[in-house]
C-alpha atoms as a PDB file:
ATOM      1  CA  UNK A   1     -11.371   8.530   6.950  1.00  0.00           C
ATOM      2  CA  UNK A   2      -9.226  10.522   4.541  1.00  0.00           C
ATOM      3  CA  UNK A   3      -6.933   8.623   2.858  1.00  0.00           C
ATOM      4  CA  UNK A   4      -3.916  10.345   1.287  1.00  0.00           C
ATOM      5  CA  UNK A   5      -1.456   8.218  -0.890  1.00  0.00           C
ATOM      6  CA  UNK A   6       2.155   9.649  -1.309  1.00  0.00           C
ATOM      7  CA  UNK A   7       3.223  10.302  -4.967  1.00  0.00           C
ATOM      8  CA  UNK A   8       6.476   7.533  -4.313  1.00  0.00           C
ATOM      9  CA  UNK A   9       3.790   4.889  -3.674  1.00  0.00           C
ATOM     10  CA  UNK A  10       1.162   5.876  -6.472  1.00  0.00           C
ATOM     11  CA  UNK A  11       4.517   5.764  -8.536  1.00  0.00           C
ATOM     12  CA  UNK A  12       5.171   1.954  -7.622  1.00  0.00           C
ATOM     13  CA  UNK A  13       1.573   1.294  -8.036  1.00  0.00           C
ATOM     14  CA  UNK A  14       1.399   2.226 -11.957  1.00  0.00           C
ATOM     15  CA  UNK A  15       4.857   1.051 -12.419  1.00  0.00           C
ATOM     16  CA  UNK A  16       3.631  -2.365 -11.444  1.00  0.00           C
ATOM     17  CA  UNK A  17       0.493  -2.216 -13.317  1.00  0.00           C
ATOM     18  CA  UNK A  18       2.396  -1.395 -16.340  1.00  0.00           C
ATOM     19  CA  UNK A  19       4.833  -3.976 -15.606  1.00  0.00           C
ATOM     20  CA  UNK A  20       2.247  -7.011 -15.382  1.00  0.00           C
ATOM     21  CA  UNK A  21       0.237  -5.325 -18.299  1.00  0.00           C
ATOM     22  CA  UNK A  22       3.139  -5.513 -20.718  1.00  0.00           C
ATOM     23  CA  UNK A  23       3.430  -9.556 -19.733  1.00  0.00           C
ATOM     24  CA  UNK A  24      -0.705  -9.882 -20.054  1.00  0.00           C
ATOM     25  CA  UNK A  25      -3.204  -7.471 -21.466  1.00  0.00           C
ATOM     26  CA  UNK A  26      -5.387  -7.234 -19.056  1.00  0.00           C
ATOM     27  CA  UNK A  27      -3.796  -7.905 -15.474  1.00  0.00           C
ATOM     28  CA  UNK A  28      -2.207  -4.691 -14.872  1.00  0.00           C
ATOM     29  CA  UNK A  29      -5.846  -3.241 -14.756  1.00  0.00           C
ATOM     30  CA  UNK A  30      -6.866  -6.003 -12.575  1.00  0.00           C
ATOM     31  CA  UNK A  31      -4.085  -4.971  -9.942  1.00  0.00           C
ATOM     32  CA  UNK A  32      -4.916  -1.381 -10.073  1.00  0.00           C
ATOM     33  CA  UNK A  33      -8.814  -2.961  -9.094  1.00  0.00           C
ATOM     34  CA  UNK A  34      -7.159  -4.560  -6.738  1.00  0.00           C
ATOM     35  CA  UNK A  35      -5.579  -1.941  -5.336  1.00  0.00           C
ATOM     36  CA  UNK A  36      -8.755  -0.059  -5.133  1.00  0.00           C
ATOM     37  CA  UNK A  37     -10.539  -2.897  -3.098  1.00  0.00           C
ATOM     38  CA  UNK A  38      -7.335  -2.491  -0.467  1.00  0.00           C
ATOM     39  CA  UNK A  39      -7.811   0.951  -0.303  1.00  0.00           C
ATOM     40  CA  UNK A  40     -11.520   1.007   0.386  1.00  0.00           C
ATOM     41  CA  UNK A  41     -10.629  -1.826   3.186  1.00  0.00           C
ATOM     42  CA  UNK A  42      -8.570   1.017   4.697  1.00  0.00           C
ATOM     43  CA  UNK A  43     -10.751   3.717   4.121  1.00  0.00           C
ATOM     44  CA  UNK A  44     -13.262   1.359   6.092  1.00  0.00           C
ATOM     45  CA  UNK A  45     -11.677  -0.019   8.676  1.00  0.00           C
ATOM     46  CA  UNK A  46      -7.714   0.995   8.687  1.00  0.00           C
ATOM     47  CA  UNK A  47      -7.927   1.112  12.665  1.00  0.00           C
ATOM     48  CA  UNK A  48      -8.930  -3.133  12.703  1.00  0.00           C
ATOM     49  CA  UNK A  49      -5.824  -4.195   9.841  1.00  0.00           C
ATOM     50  CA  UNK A  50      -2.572  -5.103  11.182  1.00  0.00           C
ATOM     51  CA  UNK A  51       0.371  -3.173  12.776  1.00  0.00           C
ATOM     52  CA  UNK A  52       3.912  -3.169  11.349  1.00  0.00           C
ATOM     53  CA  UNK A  53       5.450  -3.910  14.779  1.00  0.00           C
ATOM     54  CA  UNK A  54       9.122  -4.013  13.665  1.00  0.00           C
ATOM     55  CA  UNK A  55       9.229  -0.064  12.802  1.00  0.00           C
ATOM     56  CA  UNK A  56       9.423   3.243  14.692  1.00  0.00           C
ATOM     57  CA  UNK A  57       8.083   2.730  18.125  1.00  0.00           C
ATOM     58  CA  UNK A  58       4.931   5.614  18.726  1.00  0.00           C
ATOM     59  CA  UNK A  59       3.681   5.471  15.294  1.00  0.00           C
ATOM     60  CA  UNK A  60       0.605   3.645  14.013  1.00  0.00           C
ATOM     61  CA  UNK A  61       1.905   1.929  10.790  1.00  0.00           C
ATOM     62  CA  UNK A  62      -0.465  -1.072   8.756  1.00  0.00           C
ATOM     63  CA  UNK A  63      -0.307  -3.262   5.838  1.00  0.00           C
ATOM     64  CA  UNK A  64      -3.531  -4.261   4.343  1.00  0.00           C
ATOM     65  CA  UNK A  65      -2.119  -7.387   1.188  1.00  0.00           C
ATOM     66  CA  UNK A  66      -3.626  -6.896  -2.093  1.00  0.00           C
ATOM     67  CA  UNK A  67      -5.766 -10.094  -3.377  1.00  0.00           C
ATOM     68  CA  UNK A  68      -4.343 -11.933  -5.918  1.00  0.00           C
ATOM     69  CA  UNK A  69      -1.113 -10.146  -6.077  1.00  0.00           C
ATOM     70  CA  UNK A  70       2.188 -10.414  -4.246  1.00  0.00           C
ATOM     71  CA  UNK A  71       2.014  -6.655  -2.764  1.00  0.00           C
ATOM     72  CA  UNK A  72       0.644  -4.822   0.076  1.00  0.00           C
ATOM     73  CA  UNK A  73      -0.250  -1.592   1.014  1.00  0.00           C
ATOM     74  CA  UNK A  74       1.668   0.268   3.831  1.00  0.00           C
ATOM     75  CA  UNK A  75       0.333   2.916   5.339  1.00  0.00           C
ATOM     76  CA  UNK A  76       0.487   5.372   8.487  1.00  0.00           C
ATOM     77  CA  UNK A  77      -2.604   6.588  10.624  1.00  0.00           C
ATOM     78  CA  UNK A  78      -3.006   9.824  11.983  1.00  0.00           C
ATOM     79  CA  UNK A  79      -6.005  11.238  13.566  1.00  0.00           C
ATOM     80  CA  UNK A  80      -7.479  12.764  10.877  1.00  0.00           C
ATOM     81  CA  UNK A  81      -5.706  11.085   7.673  1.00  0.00           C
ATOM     82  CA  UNK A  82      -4.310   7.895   6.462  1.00  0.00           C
ATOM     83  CA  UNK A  83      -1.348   8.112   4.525  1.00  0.00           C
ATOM     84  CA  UNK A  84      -0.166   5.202   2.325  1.00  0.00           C
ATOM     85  CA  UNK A  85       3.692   5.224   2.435  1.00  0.00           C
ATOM     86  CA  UNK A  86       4.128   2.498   0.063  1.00  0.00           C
ATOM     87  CA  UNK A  87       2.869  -0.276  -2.598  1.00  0.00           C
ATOM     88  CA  UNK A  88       5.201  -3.071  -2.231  1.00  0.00           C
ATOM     89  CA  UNK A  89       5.842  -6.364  -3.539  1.00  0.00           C
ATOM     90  CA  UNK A  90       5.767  -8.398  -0.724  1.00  0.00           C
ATOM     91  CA  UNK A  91       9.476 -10.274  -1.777  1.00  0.00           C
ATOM     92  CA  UNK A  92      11.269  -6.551  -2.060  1.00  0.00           C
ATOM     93  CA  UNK A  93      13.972  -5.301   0.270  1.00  0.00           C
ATOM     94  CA  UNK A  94      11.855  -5.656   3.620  1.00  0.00           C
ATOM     95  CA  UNK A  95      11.027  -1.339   4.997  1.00  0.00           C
ATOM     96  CA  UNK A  96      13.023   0.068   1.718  1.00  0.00           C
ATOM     97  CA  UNK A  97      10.147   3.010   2.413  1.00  0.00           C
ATOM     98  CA  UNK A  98      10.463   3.563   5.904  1.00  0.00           C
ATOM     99  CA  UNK A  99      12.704   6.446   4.597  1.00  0.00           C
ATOM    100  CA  UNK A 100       9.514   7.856   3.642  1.00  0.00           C
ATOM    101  CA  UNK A 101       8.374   8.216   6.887  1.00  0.00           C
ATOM    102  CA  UNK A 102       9.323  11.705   8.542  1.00  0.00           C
END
């Protein structure tokens, strides 16, 4: 499965890694692993992780969490792609990116 990541959510992603690297040196890489672990989990099965049920009926929108860190991964699936809407601490203003979504 493609998976496409939209430049808002790659944004939060390094924001945050920067964020916990200035506090540790160190854990702002291990995030960004972490990140990559979540995204291979979609890549591999995004069709088996759980639906967002609480936003716009008709479309196919998942979180996969990432391990170890407060944030999850958002994303939409489409037939042919999977597009990742958002990196988001799980405690932030609950669908903030659901703008995002066209």
């Amino acid at each position: 499965m493609i998976v496409r990541i939209l430049p808002e959510a790659e944004e939060e992603l390094y924001q945050a890694a920067l964020w916990y690297e200035d506090r540790e040196v160190g854990v702002g890489v291990r995030l960004l692993t972490a990140y990559d672990v979540a995204r291979h989990r979609i890549e591999e099965r995004a069709d088996r992780l759980p639906r967002l049920e609480t936003l716009p009926p008709g479309r196919d929108i998942r979180r996969t969490f990432l391990r170890r860190f407060p944030f999850m991964v958002v994303f939409e699936m489409f037939p042919h792609e999977v597009v990742i809407l958002a990196v988001t601490h799980s405690s932030q203003k609950p669908h903030y990116w659901s703008r995002r979504i066209p």
